[in-house]
Protein backbone atom coordinates (compact mmCIF):
# COMPACT_ATOMS: atom_id res chain seq x y z
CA UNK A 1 -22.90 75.99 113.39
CA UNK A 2 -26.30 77.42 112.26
CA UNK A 3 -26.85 75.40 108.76
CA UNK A 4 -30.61 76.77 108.78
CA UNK A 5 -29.36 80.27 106.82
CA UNK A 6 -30.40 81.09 103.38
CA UNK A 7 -26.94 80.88 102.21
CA UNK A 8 -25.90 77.48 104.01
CA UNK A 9 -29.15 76.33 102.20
CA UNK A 10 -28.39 77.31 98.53
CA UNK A 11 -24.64 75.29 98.68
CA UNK A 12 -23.79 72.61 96.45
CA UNK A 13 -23.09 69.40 98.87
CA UNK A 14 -19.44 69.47 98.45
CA UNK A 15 -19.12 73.29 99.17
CA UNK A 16 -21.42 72.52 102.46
CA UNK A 17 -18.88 70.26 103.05
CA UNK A 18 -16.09 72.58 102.93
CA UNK A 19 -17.66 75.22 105.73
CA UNK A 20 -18.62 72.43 107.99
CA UNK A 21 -15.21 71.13 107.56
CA UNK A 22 -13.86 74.59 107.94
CA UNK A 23 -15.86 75.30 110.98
CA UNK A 24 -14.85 71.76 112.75
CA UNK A 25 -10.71 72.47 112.17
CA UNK A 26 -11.50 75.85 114.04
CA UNK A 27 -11.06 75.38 117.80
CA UNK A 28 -14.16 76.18 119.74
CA UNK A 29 -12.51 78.92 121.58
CA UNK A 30 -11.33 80.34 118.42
CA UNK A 31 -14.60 80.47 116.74
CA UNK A 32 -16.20 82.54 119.15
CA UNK A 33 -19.51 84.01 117.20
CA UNK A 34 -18.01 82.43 113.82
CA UNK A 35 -21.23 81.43 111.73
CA UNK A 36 -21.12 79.11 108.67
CA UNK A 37 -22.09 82.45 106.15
CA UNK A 38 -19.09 84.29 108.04
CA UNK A 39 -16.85 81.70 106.34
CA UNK A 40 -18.83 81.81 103.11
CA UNK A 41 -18.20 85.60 102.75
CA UNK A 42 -14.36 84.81 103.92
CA UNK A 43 -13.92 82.34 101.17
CA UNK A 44 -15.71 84.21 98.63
CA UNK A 45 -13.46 87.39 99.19
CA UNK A 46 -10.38 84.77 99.39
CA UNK A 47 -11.58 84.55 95.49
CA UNK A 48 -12.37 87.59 94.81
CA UNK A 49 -8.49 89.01 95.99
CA UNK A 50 -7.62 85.98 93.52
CA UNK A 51 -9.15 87.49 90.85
CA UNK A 52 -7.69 90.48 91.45
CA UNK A 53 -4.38 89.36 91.74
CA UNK A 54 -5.34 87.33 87.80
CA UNK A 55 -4.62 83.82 89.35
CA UNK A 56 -8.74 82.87 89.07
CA UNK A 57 -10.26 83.48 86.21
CA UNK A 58 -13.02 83.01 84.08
CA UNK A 59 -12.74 79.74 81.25
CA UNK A 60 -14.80 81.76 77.97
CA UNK A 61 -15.61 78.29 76.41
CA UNK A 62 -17.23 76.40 79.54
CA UNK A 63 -17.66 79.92 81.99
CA UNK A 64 -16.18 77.68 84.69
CA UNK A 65 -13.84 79.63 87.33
CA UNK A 66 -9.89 78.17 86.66
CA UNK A 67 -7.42 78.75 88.89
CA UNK A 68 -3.85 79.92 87.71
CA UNK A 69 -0.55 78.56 88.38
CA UNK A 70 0.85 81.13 90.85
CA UNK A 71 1.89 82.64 94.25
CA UNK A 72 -0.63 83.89 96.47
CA UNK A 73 0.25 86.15 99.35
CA UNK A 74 -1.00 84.78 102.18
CA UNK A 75 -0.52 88.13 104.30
CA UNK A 76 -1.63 90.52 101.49
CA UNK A 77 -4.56 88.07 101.39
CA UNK A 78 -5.47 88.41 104.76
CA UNK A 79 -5.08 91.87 104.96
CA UNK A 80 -7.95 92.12 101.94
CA UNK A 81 -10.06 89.90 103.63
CA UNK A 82 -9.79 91.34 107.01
CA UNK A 83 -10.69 95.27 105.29
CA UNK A 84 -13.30 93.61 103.30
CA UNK A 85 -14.88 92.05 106.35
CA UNK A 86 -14.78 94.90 108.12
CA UNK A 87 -16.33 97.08 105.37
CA UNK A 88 -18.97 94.98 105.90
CA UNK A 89 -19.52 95.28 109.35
CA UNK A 90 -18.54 91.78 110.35
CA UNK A 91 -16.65 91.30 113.28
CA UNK A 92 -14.31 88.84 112.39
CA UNK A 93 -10.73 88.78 113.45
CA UNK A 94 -7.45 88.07 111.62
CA UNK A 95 -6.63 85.12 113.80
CA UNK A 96 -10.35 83.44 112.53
CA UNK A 97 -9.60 84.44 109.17
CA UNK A 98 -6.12 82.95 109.19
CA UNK A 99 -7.60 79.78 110.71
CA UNK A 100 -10.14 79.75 107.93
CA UNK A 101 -7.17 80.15 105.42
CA UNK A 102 -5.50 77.18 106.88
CA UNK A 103 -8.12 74.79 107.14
CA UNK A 104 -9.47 75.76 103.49
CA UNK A 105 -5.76 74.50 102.36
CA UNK A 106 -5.99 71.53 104.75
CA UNK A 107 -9.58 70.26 102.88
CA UNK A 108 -7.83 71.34 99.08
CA UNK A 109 -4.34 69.16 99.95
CA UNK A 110 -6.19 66.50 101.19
CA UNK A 111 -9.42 66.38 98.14
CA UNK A 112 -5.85 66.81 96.14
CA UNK A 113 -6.75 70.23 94.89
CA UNK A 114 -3.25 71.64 95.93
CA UNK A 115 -0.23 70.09 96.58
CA UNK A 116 1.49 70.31 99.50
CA UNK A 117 4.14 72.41 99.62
């Protein structure tokens, strides 16, 4: 993975840590051309349909993102992600994207973000 982008440089240590972990859990001939900002903009428009859907929102007092006790639609999620992506011009497909899903969950359960369901 190419850590030498503008965007890999800017991250906070722990969220570095999440794309390299994200990137690792991905099998090699799964990632094909998979870079570390293609699962930045994945995760951020994970968010983003989160937001939409009201389960991450905006605390007014400390302007820290919360996120809200909820179901999230896996599929539906996907589906936004894999439009957004390609509104964007990014080849990506919905198998990457799916493992992406996965192995975000896999880093949450075990940092004890999420519980395992």
């Amino acid at each position: 993975m190419d850590n030498n982008s503008i965007e890999m440089a800017l991250l906070e240590p722990e969220e570095k840590e999440l794309v390299e972990y994200i990137y690792g859990a991905i099998p090699a001939e799964d990632r094909g051309e998979l870079t570390g900002d293609d699962i930045l903009l994945v995760l951020d428009l994970m968010d983003d349909y989160l937001e939409e859907q009201g389960l991450l929102t905006e605390n007014p007092e400390t302007g820290e993102m919360e996120y809200a006790e909820g179901d999230v639609d896996e599929t539906e999620q996907l589906n936004y992600v894999l439009a957004a992506m390609k509104e964007e011009g990014r080849k990506i497909s919905a198998v990457q994207i799916q493992l992406i899903q996965d192995a975000e969950l896999q880093y949450g359960i075990g940092k004890g973000y999420y519980e395992e369901e």
